[in-house]
Protein backbone atom coordinates (compact mmCIF):
# COMPACT_ATOMS: atom_id res chain seq x y z
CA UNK A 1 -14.43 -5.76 5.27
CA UNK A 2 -17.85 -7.85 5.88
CA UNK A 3 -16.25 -9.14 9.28
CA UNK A 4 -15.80 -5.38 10.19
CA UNK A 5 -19.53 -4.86 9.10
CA UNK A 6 -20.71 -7.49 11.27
CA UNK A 7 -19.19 -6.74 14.38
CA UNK A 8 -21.08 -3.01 13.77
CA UNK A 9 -24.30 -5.03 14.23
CA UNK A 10 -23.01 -5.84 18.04
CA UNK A 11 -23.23 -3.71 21.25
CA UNK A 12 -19.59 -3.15 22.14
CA UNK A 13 -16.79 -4.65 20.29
CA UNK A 14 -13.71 -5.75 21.76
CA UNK A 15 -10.55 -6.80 19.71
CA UNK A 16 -6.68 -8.24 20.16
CA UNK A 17 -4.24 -5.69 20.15
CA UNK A 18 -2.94 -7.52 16.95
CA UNK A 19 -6.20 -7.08 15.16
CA UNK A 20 -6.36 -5.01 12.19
CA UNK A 21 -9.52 -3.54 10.78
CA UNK A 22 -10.60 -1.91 7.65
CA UNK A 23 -13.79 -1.24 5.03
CA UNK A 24 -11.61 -1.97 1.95
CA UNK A 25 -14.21 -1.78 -0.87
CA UNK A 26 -13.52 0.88 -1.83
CA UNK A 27 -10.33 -0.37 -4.07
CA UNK A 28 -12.64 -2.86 -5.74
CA UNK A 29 -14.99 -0.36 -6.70
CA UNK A 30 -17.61 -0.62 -4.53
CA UNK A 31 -19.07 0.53 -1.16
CA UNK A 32 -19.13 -1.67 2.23
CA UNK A 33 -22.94 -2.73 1.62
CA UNK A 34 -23.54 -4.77 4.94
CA UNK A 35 -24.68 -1.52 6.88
CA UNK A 36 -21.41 -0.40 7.23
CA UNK A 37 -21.75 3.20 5.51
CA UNK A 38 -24.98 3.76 7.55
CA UNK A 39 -23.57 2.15 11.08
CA UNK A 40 -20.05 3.65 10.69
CA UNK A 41 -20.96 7.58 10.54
CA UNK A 42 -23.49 6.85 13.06
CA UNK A 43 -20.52 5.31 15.44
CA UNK A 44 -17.31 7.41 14.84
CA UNK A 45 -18.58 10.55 13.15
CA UNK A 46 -19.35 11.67 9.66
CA UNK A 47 -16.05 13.14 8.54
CA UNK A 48 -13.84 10.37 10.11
CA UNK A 49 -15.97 7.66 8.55
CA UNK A 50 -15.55 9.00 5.10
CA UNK A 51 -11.89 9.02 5.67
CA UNK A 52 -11.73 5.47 6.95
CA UNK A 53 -14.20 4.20 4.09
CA UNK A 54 -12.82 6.12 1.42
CA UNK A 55 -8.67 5.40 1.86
CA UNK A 56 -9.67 1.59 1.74
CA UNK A 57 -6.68 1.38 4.45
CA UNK A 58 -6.93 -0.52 7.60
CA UNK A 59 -6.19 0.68 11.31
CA UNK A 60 -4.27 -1.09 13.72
CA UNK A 61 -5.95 -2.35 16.90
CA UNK A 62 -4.42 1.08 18.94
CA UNK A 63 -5.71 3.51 16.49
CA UNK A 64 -8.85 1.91 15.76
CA UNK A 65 -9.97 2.11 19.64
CA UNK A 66 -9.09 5.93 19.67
CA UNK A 67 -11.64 6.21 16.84
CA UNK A 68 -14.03 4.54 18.30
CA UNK A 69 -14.71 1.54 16.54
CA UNK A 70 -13.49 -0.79 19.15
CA UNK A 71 -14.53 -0.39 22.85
CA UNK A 72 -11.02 -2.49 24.06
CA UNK A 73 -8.47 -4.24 23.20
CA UNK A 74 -6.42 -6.94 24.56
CA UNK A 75 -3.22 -8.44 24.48
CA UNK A 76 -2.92 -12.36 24.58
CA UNK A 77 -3.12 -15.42 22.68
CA UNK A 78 -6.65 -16.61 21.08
CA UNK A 79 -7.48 -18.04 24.50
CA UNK A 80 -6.54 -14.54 26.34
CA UNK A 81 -8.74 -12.65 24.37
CA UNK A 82 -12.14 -14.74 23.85
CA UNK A 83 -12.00 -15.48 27.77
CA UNK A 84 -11.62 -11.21 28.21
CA UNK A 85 -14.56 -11.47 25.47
CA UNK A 86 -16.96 -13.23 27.94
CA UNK A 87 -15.67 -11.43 30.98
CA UNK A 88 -16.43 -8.21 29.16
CA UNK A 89 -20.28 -9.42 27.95
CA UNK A 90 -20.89 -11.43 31.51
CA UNK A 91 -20.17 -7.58 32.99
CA UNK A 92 -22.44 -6.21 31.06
CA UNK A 93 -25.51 -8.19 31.84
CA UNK A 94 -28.67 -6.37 33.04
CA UNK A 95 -27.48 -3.49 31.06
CA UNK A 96 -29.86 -0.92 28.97
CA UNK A 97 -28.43 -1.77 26.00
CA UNK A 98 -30.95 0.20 23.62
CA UNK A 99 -28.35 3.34 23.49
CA UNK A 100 -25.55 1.21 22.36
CA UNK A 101 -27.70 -0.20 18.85
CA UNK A 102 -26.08 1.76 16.29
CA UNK A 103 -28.91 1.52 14.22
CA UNK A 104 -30.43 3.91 16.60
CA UNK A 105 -27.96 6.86 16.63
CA UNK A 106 -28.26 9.54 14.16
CA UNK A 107 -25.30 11.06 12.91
CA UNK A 108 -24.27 14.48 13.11
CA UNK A 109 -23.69 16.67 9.94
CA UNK A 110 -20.54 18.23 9.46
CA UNK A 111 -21.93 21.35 7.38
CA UNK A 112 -21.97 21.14 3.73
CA UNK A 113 -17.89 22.93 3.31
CA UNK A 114 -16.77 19.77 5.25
CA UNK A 115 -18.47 17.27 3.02
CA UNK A 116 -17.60 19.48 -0.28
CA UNK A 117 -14.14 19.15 1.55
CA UNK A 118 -14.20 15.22 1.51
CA UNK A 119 -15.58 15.71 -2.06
CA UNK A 120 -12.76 17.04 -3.45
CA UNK A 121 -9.83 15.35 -1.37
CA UNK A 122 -10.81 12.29 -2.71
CA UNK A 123 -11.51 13.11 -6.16
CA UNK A 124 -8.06 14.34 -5.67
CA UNK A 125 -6.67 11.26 -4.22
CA UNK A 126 -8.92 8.52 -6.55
CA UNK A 127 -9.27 10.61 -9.80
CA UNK A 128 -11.85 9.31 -11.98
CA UNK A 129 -13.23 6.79 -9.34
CA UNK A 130 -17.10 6.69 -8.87
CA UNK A 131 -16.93 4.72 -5.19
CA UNK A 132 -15.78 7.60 -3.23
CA UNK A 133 -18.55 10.07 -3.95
CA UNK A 134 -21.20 7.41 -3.44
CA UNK A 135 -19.59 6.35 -0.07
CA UNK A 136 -19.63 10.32 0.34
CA UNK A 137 -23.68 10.34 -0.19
CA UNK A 138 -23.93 7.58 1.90
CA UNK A 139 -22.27 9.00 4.82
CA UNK A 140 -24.41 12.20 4.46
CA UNK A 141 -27.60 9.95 4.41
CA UNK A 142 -26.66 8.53 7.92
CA UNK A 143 -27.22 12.55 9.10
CA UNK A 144 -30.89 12.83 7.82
CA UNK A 145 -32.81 9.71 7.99
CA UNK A 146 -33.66 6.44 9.87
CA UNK A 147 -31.51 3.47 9.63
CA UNK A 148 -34.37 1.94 7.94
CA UNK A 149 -33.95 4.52 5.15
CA UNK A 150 -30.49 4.65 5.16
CA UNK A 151 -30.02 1.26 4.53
CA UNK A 152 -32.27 1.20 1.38
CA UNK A 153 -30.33 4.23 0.34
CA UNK A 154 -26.98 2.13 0.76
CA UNK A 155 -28.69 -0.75 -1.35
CA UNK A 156 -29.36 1.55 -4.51
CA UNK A 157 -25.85 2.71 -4.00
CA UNK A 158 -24.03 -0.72 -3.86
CA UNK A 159 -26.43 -1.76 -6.73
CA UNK A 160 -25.38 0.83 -8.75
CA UNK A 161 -21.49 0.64 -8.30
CA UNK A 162 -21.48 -3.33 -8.99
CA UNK A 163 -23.02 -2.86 -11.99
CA UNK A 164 -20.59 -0.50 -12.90
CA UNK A 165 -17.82 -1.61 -15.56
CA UNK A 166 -14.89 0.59 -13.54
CA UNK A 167 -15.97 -1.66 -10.66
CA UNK A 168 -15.76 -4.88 -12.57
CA UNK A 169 -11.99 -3.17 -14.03
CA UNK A 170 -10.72 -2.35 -10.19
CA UNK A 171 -12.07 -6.20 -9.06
CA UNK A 172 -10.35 -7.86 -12.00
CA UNK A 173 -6.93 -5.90 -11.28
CA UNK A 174 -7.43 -6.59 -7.74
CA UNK A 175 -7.31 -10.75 -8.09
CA UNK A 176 -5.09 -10.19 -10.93
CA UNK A 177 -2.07 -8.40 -8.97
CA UNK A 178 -2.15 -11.36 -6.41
CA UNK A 179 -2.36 -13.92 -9.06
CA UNK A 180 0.85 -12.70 -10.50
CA UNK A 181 2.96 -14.14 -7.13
CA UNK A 182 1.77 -17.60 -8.20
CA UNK A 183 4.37 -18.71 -10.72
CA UNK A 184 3.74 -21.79 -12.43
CA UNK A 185 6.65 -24.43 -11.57
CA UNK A 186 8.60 -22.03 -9.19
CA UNK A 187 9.53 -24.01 -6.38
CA UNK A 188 12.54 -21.93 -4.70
CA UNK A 189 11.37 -19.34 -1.32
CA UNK A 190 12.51 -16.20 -1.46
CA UNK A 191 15.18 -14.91 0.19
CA UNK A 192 15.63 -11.68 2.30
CA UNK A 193 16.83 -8.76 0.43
CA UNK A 194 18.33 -6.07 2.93
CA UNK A 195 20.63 -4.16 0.75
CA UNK A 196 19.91 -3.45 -3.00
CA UNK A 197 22.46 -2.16 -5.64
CA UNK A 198 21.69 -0.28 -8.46
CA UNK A 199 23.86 0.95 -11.09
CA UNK A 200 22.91 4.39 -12.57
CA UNK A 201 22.13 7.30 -11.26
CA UNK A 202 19.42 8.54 -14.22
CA UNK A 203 15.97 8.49 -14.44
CA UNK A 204 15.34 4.75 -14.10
CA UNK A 205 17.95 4.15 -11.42
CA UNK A 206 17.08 6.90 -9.32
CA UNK A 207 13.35 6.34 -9.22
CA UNK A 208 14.57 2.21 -8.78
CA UNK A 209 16.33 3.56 -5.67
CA UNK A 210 13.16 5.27 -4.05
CA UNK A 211 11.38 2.49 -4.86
CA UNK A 212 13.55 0.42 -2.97
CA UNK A 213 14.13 2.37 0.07
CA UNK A 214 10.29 3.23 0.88
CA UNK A 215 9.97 -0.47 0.73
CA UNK A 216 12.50 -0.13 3.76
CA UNK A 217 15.73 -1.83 2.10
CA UNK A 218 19.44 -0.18 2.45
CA UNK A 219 20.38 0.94 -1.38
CA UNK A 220 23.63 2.17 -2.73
CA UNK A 221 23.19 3.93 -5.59
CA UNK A 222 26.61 3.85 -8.04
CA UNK A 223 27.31 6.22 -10.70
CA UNK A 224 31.21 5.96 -12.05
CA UNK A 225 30.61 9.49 -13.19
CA UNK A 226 30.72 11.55 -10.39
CA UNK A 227 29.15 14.73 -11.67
CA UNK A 228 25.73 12.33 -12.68
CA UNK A 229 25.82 10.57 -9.14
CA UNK A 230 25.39 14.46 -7.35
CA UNK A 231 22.57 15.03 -10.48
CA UNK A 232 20.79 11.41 -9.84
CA UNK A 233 20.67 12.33 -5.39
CA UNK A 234 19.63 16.42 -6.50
CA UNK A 235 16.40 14.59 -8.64
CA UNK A 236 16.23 12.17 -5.67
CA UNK A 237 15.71 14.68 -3.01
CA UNK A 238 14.11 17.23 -5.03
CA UNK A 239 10.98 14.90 -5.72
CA UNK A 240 11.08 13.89 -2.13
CA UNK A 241 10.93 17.65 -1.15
CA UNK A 242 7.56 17.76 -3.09
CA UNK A 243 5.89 15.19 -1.91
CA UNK A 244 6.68 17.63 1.77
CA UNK A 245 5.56 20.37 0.24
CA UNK A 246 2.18 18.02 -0.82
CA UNK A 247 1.69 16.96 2.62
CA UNK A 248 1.88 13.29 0.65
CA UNK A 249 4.91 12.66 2.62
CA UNK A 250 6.41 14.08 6.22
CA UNK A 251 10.30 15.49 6.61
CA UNK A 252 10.55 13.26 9.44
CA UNK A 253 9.66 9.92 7.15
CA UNK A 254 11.80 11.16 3.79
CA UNK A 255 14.72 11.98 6.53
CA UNK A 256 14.12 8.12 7.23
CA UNK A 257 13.65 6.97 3.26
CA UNK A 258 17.35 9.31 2.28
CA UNK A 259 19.16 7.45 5.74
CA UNK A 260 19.07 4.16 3.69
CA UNK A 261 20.83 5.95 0.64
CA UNK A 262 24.45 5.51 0.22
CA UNK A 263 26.09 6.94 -3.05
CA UNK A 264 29.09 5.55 -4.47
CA UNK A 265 31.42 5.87 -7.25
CA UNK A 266 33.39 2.39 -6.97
CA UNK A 267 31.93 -1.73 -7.45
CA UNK A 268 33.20 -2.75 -4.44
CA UNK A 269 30.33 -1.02 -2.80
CA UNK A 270 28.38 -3.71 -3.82
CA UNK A 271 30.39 -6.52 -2.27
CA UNK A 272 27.28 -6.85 0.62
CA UNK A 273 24.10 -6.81 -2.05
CA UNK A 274 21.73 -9.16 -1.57
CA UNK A 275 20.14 -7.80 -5.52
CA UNK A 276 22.23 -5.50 -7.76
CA UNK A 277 19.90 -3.83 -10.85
CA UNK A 278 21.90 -2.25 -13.45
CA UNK A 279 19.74 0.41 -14.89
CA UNK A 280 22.23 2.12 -17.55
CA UNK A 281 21.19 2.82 -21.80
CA UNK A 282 20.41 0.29 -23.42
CA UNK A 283 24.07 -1.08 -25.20
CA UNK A 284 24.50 -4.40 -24.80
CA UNK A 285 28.40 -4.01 -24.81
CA UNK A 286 27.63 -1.83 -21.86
CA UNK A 287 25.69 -4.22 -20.15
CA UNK A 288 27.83 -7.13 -20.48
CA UNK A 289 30.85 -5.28 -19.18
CA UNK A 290 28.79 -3.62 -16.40
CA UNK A 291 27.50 -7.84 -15.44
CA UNK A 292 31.54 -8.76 -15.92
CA UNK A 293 32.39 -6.50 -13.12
CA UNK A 294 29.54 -7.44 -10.64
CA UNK A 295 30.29 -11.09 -11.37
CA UNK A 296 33.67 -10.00 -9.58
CA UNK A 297 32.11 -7.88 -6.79
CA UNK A 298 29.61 -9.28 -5.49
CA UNK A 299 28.89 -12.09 -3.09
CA UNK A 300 28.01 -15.61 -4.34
CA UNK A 301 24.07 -15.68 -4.30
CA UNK A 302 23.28 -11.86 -4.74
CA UNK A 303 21.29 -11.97 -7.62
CA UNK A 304 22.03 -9.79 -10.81
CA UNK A 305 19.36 -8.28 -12.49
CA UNK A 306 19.12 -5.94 -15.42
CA UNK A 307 16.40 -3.44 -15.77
CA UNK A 308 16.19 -4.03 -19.81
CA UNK A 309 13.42 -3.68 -21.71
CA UNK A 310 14.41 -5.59 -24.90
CA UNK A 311 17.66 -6.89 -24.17
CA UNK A 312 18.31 -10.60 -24.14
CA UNK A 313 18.84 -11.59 -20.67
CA UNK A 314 20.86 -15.08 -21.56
CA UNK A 315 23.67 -12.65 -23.44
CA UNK A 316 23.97 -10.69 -20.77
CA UNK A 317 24.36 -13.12 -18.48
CA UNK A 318 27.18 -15.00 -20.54
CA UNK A 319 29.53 -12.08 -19.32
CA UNK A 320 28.91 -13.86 -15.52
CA UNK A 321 30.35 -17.34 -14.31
CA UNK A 322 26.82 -17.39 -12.47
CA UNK A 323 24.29 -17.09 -15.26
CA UNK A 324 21.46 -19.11 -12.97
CA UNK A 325 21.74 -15.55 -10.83
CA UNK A 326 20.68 -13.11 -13.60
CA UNK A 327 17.41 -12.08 -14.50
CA UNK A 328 15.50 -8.90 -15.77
CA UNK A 329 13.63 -6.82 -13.54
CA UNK A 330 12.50 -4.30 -15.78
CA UNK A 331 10.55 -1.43 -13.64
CA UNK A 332 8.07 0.78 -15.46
CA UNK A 333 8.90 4.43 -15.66
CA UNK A 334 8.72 6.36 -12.99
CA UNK A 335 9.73 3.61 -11.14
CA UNK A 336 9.31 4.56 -7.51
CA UNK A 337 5.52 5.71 -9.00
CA UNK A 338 4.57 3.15 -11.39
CA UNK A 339 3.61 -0.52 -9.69
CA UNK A 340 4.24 -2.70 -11.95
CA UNK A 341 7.66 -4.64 -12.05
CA UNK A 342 8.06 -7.36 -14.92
CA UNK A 343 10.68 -10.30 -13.60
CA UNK A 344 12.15 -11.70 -16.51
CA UNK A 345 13.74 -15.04 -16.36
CA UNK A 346 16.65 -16.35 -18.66
């Protein structure tokens, strides 16, 4: 963000190998305004700016110095790399440094198909979103005018977006997804969950399943009934097989997502689950039987949640000798789509 914008004001910049880097604004609404859509087309190139502006995702140390925005990196502690830091700027002294001010570069245009390109990729990718296109405009204004002007060009942009109600909306979301970790008067950790159990192959458990194996746990999906087990994995690899065909997701990484899914047709499957979600109809008979079983099954400490939307969660768990162990984790529909997850305690 700023820090990212600051070092663009320097001659070189040189970074650990641990360092991350990014121009984030974008998912609050807003452009980087501290020179950093003027200074970063100028540095790494038009097209490759808007990219790195516009996905709001950071680069690793490795890929960042291949783009250009970091002359070196180097591995060490703190010590290791401020030391390398002043080696680097002691080597440098007597230097013509005037070509390295990025404020005195002029960027090259792409041609007007490549920015129409970017146009439409990410009103694609950020539907409705105003912050792209700006950032867009400001990356073309790098091409055809002095930093001066740019920068006064990035000001009425910035200006604009901030006062901008969709950027107030993104902001507010922003602090309010992190402000839903803080729980008032939860004092326990959290404990490692490697291997997930869900019961039902449908709709709900399927996309519960994807959501749990892009987030790099081991699942095994259970379905007593056969037939809908072989239905749930066909949905399962069929929506994987479009995100291919999108170019959203590579074979090679939904190869890795479907090695973590293991189907099965008996409990006992689930004797190794650190969290078991039951995502069946909505019966509370069901339920309660289904909880009856896994109180059986499954190790002491794997937590039993149901995916319920109305369902009282303290019946439920009065079919389990371990009712401190069940909660509701009700996932919003599609679930390996849809962010938000409501954890429901009894």
């Amino acid at each position: 963000g700023g820090g990212c914008e600051v070092s663009l004001g320097c001659h070189y910049r040189l970074a650990s190998t641990r360092a991350i880097v990014g121009l984030p604004e974008v998912n609050l609404g807003i452009l980087p305004g501290a020179g950093g859509s003027q200074r970063m087309p100028r540095l790494i190139g038009v097209e490759a700016a808007i990219d790195f502006m516009c996905s709001g995702t950071p680069l690793s140390a490795d890929k960042a110095v291949k783009l250009g925005v970091f002359d070196q990196v180097v591995q060490g502690d703190k010590a290791a790399v401020l030391k390398a830091a002043v080696d680097f700027a002691a080597s440098k002294v007597g230097s013509d440094m005037g070509p390295r001010r990025i404020g005195s570069m002029t960027a090259q245009h792409p041609g007007k198909e490549a920015i129409e390109k970017r146009r439409k990729q990410f009103a694609k990718s950020r539907p409705g979103q105003n912050a792209p296109q700006v950032i867009i405009s400001c990356a073309e204004a790098a091409t055809d005018r002095s930093f001066a002007e740019g920068m006064k060009y990035e000001a009425q942009g910035i200006g604009g977006l901030m006062k901008d109600s969709q950027a107030k909306a993104m902001q507010y979301m922003f602090f309010a997804e992190r402000e839903c970790a803080k729980i008032p008067g939860l004092k326990e950790k959290p404990v490692p969950l490697n291997h997930i159990g869900v019961v039902g192959a449908g709709l709900m458990g399927g996309g519960i399943a994807m959501c749990c194996i892009e987030a790099g746990m081991k699942v095994t999906l259970l379905d007593v009934d056969e037939k809908n087990l072989e239905r749930g994995l066909s949905v399962i690899k069929k929506n994987y097989q479009r995100s291919v065909e999108r170019g959203s997701k590579t074979q090679a990484k939904v190869d890795q997502f479907l090695s973590l899914l293991q189907p099965s047709t008996k409990y006992e499957s689930f004797a190794n689950c650190d969290l078991v979600v039951e995502a069946v109809y909505e019966n509370m008979d069901l339920k309660k039987k289904i909880f009856a079983t896994l109180d059986k099954v499954c190790k002491p400490g794997c937590i039993l949640a149901s995916n319920t939307s109305f369902l009282n969660i303290d019946e439920i768990a009065s079919a389990t000798s371990r009712p401190q162990d069940v909660i509701g984790c009700h996932f919003f529909s599609p679930a390996n789509v849809m962010q938000l997850l409501e954890n429901v305690r009894g």
